[in-house]
PDB file of N, CA and C in Angstrom:
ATOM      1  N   UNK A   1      55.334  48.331 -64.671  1.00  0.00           N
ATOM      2  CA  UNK A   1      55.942  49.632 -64.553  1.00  0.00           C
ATOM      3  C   UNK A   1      55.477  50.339 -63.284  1.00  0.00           C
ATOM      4  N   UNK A   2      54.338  49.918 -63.104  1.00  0.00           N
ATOM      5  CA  UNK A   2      53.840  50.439 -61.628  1.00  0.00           C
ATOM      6  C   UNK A   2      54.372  50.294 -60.232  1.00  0.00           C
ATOM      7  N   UNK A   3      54.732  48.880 -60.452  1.00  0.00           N
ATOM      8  CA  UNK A   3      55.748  48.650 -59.330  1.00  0.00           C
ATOM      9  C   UNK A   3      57.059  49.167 -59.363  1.00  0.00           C
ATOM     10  N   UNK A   4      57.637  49.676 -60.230  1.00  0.00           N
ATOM     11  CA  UNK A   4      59.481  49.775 -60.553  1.00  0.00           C
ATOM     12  C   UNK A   4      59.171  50.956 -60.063  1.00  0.00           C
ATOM     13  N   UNK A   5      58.150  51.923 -60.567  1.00  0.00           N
ATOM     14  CA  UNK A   5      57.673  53.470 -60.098  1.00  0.00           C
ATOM     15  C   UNK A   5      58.124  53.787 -59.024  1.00  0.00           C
ATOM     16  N   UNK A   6      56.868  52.985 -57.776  1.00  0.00           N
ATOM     17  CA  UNK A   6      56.774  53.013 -56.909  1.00  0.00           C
ATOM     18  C   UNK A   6      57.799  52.692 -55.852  1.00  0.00           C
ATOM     19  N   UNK A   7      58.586  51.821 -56.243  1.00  0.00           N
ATOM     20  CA  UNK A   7      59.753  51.515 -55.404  1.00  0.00           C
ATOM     21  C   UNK A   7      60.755  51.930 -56.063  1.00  0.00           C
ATOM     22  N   UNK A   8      61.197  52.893 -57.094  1.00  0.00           N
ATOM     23  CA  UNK A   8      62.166  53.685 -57.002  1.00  0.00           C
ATOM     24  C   UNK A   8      61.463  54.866 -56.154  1.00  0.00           C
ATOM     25  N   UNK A   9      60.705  55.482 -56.450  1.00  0.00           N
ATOM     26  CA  UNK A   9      60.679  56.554 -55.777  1.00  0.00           C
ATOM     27  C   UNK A   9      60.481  56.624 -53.639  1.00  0.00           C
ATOM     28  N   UNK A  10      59.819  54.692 -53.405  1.00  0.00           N
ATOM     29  CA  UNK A  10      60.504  54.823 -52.108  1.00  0.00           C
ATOM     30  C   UNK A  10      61.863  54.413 -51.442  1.00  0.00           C
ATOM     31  N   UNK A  11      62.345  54.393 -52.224  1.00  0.00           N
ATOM     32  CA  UNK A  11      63.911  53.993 -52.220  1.00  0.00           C
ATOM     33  C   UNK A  11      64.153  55.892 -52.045  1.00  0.00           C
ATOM     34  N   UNK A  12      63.956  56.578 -53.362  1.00  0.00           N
ATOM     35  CA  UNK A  12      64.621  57.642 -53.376  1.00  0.00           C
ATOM     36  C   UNK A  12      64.708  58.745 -51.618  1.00  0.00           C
ATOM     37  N   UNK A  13      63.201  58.569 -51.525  1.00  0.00           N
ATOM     38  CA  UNK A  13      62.589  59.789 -50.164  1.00  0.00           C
ATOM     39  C   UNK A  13      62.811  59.084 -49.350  1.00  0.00           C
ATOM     40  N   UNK A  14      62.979  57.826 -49.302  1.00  0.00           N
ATOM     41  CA  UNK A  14      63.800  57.192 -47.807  1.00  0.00           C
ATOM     42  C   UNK A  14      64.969  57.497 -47.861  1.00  0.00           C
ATOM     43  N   UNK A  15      65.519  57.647 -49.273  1.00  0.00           N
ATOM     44  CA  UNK A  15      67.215  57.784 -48.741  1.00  0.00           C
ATOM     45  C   UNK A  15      67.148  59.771 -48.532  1.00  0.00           C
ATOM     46  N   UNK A  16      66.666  60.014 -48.883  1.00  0.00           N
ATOM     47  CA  UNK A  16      66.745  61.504 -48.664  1.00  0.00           C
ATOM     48  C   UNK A  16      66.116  61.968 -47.110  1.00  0.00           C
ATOM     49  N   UNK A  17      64.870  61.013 -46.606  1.00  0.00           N
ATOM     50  CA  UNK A  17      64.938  61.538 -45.098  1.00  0.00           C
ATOM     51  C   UNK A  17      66.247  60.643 -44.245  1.00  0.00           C
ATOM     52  N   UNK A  18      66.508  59.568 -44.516  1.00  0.00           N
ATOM     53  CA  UNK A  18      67.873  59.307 -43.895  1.00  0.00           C
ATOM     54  C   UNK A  18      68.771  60.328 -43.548  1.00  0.00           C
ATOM     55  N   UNK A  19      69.258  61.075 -44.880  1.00  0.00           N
ATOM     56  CA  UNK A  19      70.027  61.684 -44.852  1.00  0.00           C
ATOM     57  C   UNK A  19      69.794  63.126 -44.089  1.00  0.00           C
ATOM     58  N   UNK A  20      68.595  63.392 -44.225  1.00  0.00           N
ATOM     59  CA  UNK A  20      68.146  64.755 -43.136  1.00  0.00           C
ATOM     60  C   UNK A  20      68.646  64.013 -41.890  1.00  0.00           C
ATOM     61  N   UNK A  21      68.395  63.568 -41.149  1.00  0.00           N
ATOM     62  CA  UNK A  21      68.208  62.692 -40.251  1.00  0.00           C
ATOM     63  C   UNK A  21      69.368  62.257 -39.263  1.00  0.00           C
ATOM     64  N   UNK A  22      70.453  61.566 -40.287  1.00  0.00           N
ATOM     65  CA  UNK A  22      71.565  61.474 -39.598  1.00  0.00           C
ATOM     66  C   UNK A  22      72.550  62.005 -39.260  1.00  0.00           C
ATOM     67  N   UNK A  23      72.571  63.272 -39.064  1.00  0.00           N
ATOM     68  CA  UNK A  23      73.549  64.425 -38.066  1.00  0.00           C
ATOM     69  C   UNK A  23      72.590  63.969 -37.143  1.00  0.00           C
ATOM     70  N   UNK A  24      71.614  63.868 -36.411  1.00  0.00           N
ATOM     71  CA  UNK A  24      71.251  64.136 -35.581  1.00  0.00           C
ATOM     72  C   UNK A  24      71.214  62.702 -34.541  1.00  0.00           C
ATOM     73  N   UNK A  25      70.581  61.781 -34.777  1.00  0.00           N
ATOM     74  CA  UNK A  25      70.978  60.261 -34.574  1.00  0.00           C
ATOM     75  C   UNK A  25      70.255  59.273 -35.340  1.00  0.00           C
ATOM     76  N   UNK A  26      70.748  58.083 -34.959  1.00  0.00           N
ATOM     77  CA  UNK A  26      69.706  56.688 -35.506  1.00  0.00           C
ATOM     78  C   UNK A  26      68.446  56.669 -35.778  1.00  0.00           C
ATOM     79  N   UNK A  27      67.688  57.028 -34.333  1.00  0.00           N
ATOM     80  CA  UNK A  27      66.314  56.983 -34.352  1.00  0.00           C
ATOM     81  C   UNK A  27      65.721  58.237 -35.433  1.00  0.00           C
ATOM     82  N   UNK A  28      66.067  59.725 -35.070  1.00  0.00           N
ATOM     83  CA  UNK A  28      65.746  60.177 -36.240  1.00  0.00           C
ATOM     84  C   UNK A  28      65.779  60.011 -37.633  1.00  0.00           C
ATOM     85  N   UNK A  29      66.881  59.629 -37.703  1.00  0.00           N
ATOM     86  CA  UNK A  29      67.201  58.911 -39.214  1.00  0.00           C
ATOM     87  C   UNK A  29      66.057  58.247 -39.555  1.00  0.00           C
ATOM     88  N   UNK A  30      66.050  57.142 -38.468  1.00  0.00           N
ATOM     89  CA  UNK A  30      64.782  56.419 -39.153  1.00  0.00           C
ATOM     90  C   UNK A  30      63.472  56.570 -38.930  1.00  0.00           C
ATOM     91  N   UNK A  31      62.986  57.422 -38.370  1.00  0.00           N
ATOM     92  CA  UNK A  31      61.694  57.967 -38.531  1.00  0.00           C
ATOM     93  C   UNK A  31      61.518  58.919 -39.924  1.00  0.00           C
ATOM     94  N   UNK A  32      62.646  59.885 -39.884  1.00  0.00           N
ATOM     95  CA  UNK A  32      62.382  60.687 -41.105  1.00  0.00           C
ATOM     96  C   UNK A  32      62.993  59.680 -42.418  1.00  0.00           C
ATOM     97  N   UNK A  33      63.048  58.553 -42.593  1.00  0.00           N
ATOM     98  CA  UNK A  33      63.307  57.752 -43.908  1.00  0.00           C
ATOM     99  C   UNK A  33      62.108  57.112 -43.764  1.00  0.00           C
ATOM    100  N   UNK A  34      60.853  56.802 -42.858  1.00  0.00           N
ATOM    101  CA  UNK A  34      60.150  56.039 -42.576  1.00  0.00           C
ATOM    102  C   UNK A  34      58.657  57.076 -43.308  1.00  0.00           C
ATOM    103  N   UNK A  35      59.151  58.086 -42.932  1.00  0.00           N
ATOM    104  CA  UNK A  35      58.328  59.423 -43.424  1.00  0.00           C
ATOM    105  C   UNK A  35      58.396  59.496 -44.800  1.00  0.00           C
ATOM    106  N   UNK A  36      59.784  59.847 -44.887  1.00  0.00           N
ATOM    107  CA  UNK A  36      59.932  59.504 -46.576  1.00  0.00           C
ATOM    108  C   UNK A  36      59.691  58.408 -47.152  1.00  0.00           C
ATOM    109  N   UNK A  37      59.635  57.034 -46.490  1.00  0.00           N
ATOM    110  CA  UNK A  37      59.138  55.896 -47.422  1.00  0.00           C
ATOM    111  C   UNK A  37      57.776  56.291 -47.723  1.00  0.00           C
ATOM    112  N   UNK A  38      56.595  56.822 -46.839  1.00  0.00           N
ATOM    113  CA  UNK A  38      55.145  57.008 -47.334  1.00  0.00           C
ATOM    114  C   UNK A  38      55.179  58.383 -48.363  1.00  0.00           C
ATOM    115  N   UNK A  39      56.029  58.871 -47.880  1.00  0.00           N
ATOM    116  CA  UNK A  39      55.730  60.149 -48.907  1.00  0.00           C
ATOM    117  C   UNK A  39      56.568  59.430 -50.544  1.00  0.00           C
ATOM    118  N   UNK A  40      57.278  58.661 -50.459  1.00  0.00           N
ATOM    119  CA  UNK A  40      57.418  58.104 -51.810  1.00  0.00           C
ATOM    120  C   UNK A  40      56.465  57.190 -52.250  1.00  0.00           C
ATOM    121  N   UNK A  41      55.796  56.587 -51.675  1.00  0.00           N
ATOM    122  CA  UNK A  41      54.561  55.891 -51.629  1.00  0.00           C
ATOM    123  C   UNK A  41      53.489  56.858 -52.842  1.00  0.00           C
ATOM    124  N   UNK A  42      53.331  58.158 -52.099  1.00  0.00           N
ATOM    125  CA  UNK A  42      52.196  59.256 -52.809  1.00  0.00           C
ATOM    126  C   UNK A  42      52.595  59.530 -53.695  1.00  0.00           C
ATOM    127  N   UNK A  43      54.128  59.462 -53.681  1.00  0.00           N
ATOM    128  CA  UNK A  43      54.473  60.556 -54.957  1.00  0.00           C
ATOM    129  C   UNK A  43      54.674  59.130 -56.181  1.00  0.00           C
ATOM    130  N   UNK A  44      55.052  58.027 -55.837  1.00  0.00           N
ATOM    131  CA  UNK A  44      54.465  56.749 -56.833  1.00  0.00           C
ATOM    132  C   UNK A  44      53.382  56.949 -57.656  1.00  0.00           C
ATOM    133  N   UNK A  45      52.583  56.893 -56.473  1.00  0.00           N
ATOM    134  CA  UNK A  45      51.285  56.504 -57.265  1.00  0.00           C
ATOM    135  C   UNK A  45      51.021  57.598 -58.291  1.00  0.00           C
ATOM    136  N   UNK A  46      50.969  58.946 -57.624  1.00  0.00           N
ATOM    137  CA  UNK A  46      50.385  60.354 -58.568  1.00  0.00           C
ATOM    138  C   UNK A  46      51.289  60.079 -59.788  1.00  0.00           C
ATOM    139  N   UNK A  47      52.806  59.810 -59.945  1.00  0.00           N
ATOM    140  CA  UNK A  47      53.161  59.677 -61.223  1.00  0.00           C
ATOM    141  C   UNK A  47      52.692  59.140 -62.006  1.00  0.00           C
ATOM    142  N   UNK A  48      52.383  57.216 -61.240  1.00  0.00           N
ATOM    143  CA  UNK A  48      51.596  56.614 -62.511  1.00  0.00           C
ATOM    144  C   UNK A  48      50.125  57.207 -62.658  1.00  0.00           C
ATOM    145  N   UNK A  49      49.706  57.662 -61.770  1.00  0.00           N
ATOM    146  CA  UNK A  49      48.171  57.791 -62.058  1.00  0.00           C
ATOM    147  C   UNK A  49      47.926  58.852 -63.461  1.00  0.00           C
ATOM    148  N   UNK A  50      48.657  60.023 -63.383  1.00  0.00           N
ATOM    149  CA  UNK A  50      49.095  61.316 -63.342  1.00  0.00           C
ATOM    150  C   UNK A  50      49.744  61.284 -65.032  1.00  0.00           C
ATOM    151  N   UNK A  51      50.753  60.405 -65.117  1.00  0.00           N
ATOM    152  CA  UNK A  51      51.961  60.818 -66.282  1.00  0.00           C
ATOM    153  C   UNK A  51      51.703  59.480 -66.989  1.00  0.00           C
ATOM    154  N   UNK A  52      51.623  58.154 -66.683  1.00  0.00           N
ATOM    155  CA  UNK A  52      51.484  56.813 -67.258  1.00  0.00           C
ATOM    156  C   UNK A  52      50.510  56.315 -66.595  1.00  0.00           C
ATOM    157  N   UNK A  53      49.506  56.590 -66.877  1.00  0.00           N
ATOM    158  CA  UNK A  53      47.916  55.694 -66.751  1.00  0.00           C
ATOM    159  C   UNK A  53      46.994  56.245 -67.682  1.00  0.00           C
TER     160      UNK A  53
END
């Protein structure tokens, strides 16, 4: 369950900095989905640590 956690939620904040991101161009896009992949990273773990551990 730890893993499904964790990679839904960096699936989720990558697709949400994508989406900040692309009005503006490519490269932003993918820095701010790259941002959001670690920040879904944190917010993984604190759930399981946090709500299911």
């Amino acid at each position: 369950m730890n893993k499904i956690i964790i990679m839904l939620s960096i699936t989720f904040f990558s697709w949400i900095g994508w989406w900040m991101g692309e009005n503006i161009g490519v490269m932003t896009a993918y820095l701010l989905s790259f941002i959001g992949s670690l920040f879904g990273v944190y917010v993984g773990v604190r759930i399981n640590r946090d709500y299911l551990g």
